[in-house]
C-alpha atoms as a PDB file:
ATOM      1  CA  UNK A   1     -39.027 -70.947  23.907  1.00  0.00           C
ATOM      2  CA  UNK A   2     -37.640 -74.191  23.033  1.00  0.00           C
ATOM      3  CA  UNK A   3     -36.565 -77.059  25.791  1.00  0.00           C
ATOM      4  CA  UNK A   4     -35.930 -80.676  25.003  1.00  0.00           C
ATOM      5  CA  UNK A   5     -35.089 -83.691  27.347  1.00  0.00           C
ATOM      6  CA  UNK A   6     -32.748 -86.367  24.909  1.00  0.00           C
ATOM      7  CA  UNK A   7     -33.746 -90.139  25.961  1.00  0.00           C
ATOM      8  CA  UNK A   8     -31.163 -90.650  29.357  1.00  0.00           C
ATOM      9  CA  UNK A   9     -32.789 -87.254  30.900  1.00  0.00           C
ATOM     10  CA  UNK A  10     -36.131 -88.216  29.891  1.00  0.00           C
ATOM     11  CA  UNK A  11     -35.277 -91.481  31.637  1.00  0.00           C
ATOM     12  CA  UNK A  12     -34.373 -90.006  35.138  1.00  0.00           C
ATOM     13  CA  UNK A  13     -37.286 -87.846  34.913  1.00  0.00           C
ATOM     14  CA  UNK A  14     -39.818 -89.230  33.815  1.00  0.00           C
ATOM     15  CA  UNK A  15     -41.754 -90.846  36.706  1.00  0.00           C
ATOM     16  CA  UNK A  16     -42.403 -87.147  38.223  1.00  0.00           C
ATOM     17  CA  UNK A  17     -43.849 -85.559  35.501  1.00  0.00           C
ATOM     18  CA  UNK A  18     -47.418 -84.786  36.179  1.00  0.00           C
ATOM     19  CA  UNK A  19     -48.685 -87.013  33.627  1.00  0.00           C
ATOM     20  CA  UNK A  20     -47.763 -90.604  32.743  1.00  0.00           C
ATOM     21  CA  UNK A  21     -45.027 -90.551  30.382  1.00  0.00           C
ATOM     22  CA  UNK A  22     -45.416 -93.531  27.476  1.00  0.00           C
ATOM     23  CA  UNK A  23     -42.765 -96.229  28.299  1.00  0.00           C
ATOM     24  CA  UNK A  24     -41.061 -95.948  25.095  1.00  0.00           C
ATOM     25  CA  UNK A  25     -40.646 -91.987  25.155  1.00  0.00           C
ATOM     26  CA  UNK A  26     -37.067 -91.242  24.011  1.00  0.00           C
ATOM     27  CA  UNK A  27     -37.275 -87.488  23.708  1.00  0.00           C
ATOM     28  CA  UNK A  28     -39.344 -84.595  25.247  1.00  0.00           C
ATOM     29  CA  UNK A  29     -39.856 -81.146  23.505  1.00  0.00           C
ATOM     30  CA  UNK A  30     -41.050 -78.689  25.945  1.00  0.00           C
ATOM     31  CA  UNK A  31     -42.415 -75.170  24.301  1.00  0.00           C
ATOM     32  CA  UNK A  32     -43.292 -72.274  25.776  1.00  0.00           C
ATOM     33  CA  UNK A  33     -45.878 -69.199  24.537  1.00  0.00           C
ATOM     34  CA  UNK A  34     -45.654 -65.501  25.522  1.00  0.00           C
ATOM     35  CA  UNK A  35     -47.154 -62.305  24.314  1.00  0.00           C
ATOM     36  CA  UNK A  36     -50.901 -60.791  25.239  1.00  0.00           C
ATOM     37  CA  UNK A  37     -53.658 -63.164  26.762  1.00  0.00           C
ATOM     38  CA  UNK A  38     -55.251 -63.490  22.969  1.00  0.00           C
ATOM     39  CA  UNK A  39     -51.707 -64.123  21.194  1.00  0.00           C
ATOM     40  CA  UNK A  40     -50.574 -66.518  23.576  1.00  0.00           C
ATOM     41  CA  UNK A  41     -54.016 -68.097  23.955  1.00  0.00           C
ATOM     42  CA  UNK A  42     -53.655 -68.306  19.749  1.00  0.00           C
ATOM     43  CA  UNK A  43     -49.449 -69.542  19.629  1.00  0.00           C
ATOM     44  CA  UNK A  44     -50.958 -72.305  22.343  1.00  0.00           C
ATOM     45  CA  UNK A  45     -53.354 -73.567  19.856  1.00  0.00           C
ATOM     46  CA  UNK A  46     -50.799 -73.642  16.859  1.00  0.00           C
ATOM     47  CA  UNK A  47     -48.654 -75.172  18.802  1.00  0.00           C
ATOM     48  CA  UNK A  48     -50.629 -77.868  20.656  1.00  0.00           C
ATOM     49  CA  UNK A  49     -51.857 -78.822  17.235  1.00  0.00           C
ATOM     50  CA  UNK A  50     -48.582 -79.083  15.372  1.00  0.00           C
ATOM     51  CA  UNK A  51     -47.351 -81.038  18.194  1.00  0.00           C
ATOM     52  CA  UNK A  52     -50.453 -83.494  18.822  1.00  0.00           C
ATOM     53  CA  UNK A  53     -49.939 -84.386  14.617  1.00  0.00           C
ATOM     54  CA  UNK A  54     -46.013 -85.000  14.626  1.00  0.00           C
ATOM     55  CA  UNK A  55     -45.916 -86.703  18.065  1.00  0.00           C
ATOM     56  CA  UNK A  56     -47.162 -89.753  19.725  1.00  0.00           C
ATOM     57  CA  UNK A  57     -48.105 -88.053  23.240  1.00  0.00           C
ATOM     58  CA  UNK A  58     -48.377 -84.611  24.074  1.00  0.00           C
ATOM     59  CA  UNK A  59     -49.530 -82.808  27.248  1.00  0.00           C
ATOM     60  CA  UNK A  60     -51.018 -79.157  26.604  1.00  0.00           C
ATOM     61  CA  UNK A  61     -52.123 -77.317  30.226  1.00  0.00           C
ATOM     62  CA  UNK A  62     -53.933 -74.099  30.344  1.00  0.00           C
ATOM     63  CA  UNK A  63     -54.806 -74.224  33.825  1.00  0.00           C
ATOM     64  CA  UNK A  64     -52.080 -72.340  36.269  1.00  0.00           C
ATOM     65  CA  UNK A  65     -52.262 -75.415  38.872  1.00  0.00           C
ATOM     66  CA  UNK A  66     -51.459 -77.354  35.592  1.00  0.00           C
ATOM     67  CA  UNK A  67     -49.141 -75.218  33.908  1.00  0.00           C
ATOM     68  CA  UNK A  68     -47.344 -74.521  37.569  1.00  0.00           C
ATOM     69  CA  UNK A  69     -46.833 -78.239  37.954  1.00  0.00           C
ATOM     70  CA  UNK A  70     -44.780 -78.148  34.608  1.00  0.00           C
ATOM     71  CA  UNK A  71     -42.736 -75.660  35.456  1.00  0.00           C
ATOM     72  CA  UNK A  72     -41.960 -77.414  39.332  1.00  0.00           C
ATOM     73  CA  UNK A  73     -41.174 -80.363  37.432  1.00  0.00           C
ATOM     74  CA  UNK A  74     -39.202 -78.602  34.854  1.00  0.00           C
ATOM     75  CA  UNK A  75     -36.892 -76.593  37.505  1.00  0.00           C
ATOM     76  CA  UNK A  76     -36.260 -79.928  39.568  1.00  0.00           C
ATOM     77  CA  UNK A  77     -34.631 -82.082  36.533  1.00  0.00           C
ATOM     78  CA  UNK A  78     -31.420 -80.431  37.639  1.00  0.00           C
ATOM     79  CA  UNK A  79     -31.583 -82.544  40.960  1.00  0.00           C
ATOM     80  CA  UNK A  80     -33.464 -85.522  40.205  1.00  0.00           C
ATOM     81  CA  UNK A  81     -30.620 -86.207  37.565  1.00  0.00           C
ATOM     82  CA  UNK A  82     -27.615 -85.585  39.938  1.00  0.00           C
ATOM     83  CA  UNK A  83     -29.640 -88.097  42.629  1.00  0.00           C
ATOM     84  CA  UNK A  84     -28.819 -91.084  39.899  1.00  0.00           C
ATOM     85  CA  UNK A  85     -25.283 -91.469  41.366  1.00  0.00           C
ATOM     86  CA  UNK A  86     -25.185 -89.012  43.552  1.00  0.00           C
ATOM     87  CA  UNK A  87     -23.261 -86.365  41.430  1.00  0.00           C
ATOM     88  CA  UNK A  88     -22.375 -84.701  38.219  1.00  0.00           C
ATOM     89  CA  UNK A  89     -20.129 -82.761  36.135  1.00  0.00           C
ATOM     90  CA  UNK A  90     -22.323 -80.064  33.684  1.00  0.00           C
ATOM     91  CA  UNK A  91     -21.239 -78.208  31.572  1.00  0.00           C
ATOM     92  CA  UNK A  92     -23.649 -75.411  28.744  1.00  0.00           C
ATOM     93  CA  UNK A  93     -22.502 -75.193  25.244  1.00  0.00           C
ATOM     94  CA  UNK A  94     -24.033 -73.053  22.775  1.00  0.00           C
ATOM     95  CA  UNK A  95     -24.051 -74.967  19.346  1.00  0.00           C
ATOM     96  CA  UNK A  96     -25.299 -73.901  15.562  1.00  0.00           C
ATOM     97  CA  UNK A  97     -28.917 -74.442  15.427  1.00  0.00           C
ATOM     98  CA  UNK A  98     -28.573 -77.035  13.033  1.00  0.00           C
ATOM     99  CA  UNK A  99     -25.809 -78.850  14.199  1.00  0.00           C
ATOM    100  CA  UNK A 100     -28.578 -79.457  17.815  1.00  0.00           C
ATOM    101  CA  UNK A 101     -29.271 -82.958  16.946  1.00  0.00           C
ATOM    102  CA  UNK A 102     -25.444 -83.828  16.218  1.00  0.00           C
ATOM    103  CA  UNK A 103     -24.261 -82.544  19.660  1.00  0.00           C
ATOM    104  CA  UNK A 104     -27.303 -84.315  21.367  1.00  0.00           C
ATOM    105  CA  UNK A 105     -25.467 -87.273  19.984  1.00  0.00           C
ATOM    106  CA  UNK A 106     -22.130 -86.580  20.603  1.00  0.00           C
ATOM    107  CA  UNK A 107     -22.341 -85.795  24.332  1.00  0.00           C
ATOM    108  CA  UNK A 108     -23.400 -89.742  24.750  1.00  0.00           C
ATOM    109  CA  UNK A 109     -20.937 -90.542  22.606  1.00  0.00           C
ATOM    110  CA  UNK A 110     -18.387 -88.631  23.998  1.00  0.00           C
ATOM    111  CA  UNK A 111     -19.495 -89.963  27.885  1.00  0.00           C
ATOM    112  CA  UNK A 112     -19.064 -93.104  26.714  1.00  0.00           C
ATOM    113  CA  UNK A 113     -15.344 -93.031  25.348  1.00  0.00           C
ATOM    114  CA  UNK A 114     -14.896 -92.064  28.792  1.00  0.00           C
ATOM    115  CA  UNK A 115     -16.754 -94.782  30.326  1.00  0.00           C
ATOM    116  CA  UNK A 116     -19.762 -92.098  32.320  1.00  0.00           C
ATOM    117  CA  UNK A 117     -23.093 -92.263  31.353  1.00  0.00           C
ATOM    118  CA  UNK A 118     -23.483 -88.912  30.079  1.00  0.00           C
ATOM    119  CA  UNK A 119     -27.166 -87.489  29.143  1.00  0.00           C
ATOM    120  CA  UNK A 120     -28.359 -83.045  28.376  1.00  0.00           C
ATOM    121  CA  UNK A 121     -31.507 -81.463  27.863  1.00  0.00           C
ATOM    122  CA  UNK A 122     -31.814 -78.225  26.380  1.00  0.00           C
ATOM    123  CA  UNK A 123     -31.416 -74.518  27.978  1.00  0.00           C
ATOM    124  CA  UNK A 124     -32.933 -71.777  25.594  1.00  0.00           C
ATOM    125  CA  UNK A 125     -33.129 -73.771  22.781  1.00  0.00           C
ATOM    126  CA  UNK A 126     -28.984 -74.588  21.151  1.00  0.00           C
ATOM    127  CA  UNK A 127     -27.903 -74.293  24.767  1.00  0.00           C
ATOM    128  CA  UNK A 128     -26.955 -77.774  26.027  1.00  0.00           C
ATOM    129  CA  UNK A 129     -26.920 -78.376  29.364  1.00  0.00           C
ATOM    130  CA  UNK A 130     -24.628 -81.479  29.163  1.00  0.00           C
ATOM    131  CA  UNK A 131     -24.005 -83.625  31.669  1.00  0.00           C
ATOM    132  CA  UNK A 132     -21.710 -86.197  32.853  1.00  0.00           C
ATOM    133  CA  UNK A 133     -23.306 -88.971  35.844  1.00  0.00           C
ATOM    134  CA  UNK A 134     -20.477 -89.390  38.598  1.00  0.00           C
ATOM    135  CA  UNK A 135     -19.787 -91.100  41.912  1.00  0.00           C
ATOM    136  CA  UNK A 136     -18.381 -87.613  43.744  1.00  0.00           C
ATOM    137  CA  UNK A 137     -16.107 -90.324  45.645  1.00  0.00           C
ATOM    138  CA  UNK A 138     -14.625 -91.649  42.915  1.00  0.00           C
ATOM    139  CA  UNK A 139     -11.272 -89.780  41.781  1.00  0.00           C
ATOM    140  CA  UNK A 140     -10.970 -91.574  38.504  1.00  0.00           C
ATOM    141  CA  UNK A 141     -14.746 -91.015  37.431  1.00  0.00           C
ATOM    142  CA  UNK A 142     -14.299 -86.933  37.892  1.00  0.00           C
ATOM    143  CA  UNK A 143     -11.116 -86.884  36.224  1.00  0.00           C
ATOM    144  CA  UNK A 144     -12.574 -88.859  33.242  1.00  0.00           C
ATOM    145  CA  UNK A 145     -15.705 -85.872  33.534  1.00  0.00           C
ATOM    146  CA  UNK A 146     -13.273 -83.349  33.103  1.00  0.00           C
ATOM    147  CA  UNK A 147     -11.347 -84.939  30.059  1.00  0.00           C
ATOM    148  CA  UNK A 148     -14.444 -85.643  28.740  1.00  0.00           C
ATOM    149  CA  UNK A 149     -15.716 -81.942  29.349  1.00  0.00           C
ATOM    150  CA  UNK A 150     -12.439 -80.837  27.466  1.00  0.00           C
ATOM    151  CA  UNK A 151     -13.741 -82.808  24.697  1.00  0.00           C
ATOM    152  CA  UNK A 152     -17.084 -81.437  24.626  1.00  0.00           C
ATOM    153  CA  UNK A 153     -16.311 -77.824  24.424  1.00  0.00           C
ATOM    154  CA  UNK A 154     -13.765 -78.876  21.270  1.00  0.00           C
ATOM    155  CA  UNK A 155     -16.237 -80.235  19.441  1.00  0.00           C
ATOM    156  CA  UNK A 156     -18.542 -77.318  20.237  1.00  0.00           C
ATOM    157  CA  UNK A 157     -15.467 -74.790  18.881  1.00  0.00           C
ATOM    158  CA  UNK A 158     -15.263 -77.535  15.871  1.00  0.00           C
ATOM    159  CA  UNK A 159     -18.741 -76.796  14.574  1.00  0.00           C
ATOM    160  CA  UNK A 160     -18.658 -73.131  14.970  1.00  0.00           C
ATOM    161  CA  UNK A 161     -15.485 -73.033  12.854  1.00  0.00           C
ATOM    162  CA  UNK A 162     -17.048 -75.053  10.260  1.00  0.00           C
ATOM    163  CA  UNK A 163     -20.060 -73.051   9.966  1.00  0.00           C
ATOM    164  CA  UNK A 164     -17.699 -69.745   9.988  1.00  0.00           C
ATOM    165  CA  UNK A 165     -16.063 -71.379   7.053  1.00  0.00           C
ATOM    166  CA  UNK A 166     -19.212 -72.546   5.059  1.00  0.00           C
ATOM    167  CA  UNK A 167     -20.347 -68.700   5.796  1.00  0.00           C
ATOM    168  CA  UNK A 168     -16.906 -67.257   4.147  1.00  0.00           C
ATOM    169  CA  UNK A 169     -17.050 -69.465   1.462  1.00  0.00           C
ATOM    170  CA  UNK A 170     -20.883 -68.487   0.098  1.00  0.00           C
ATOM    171  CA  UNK A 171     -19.932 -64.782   0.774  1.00  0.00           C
ATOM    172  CA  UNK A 172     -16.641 -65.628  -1.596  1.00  0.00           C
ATOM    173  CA  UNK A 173     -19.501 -66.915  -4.070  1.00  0.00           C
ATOM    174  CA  UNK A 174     -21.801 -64.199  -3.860  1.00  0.00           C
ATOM    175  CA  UNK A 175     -18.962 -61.951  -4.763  1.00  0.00           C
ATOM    176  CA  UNK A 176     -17.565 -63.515  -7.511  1.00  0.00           C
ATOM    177  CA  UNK A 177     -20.993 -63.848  -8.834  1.00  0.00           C
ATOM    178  CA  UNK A 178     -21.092 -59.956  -8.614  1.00  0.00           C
ATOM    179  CA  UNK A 179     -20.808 -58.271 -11.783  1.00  0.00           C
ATOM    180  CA  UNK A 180     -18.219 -55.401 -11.704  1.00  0.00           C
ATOM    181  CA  UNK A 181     -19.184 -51.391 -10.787  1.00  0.00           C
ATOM    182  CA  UNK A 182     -19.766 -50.105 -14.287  1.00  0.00           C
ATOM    183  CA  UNK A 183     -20.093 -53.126 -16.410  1.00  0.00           C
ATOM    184  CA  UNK A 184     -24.206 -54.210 -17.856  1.00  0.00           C
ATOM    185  CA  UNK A 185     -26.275 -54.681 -14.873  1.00  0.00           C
ATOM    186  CA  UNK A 186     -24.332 -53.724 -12.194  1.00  0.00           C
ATOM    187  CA  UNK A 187     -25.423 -50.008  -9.677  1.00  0.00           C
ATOM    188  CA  UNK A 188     -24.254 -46.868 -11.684  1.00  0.00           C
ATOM    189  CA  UNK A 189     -20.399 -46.295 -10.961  1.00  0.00           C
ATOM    190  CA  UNK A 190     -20.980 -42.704  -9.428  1.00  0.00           C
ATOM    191  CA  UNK A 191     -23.026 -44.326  -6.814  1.00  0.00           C
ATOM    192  CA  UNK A 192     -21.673 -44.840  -3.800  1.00  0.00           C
ATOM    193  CA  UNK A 193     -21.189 -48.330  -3.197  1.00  0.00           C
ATOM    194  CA  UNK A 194     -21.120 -49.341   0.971  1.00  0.00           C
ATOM    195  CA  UNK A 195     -20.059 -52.981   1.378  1.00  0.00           C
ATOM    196  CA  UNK A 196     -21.767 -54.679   4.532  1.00  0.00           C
ATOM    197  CA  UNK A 197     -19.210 -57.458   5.890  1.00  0.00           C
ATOM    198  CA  UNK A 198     -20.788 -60.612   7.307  1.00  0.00           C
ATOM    199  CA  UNK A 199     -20.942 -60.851  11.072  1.00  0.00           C
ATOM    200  CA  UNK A 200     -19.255 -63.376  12.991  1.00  0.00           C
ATOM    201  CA  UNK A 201     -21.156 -66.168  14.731  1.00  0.00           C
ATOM    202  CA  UNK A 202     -20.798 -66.515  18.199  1.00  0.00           C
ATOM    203  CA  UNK A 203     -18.164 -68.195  19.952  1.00  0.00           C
ATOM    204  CA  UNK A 204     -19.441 -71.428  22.302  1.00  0.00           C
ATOM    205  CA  UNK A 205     -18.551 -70.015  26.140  1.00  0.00           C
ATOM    206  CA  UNK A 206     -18.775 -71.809  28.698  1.00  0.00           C
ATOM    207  CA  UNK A 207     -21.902 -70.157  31.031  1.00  0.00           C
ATOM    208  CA  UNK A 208     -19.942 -68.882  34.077  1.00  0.00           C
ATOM    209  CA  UNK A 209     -19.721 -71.326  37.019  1.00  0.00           C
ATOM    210  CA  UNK A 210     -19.738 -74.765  36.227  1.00  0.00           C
ATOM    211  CA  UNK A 211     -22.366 -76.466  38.662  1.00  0.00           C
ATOM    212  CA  UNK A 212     -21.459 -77.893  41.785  1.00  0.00           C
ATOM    213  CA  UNK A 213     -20.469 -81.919  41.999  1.00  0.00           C
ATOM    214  CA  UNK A 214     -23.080 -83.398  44.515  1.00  0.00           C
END
């Protein structure tokens, strides 16, 4: 399992974590090992190590009090974010894996053309749990979350199309490429030939029941 905190949730957060955070920390990756006592023991080692050599600070517990104070912490950023201003408007999207980084970016971006501070940290990996800070008083601040929210889920549908289309277009290749049933090279033309059509990726849903405004 994969969780990440971008640089606004890390910022809200960052004074309960059970360890001192560095002050110039714009990004946590959280990770997550399962499988028997020796595999997991193992994954925590690979891990630990390819973190320690591509990041400035890590934090690797192995002792439950330790490892249980990670999780508390984890399970509260939920709250601690929504005390900022009192409320917020969240919303999950599921993006392409390699389009994580982009949507990181455009959920800022997209808070800002609507004048909220706007911040997500991961769920499960490509779920973002995106989130827009609000005043739950304020009228004109929730109806610019829910624009804004509009906008975020287009964008999410927006990727998904183009990778559909950059996934129809190398199939397209890959059969033209294809030399014909009977010519040099190709599977005898007796043989039955079974043609295995690409699947579809999934669509970006919105995770049923948007959470509360506080």
């Amino acid at each position: 399992m994969l969780d990440y905190l971008d640089a606004g949730a890390l910022a809200l957060t960052a004074a309960s974590f059970p360890i001192p955070v560095p002050r110039d920390a714009g990004f946590m990756l959280i990770t997550e090992t399962d499988g028997s006592a020796a595999e997991a023991a193992r994954l925590h080692a690979e891990v630990s190590e390819a973190l320690a050599d591509n990041l400035p600070s890590s934090h690797a517990p192995t002792a439950p009090g330790e490892i249980a104070a990670l999780w508390r912490w984890r399970d509260g950023i939920a709250n601690q974010v929504a005390a900022h201003r009192g409320g917020k408007v969240s919303d999950d999207i599921a993006v392409p894996p390699e389009q994580l980084a982009a949507a990181i970016a455009e959920t800022v971006a997209i808070g800002a053309r609507h004048e909220l501070e706007a911040l997500s940290w991961a769920m499960r990996g490509w779920h973002l749990h995106s989130t827009f800070l609000v005043d739950p008083r304020d009228a004109g601040e929730l109806r610019r979350a829910d624009d804004a929210a509009a906008e975020l889920f287009a964008f999410a549908h927006r990727l998904w199309r183009q990778r559909q289309r950059r996934t129809r277009h190398r199939h397209r290749q890959a059969r033209a490429a294809r030399p014909p049933v009977g010519s040099a090279g190709s599977c005898p033309p007796r043989r039955r030939q079974t043609r295995v059509r690409p699947g579809r990726d999934p669509e970006p849903r919105q995770e049923a029941g948007r959470l509360a405004r506080r």
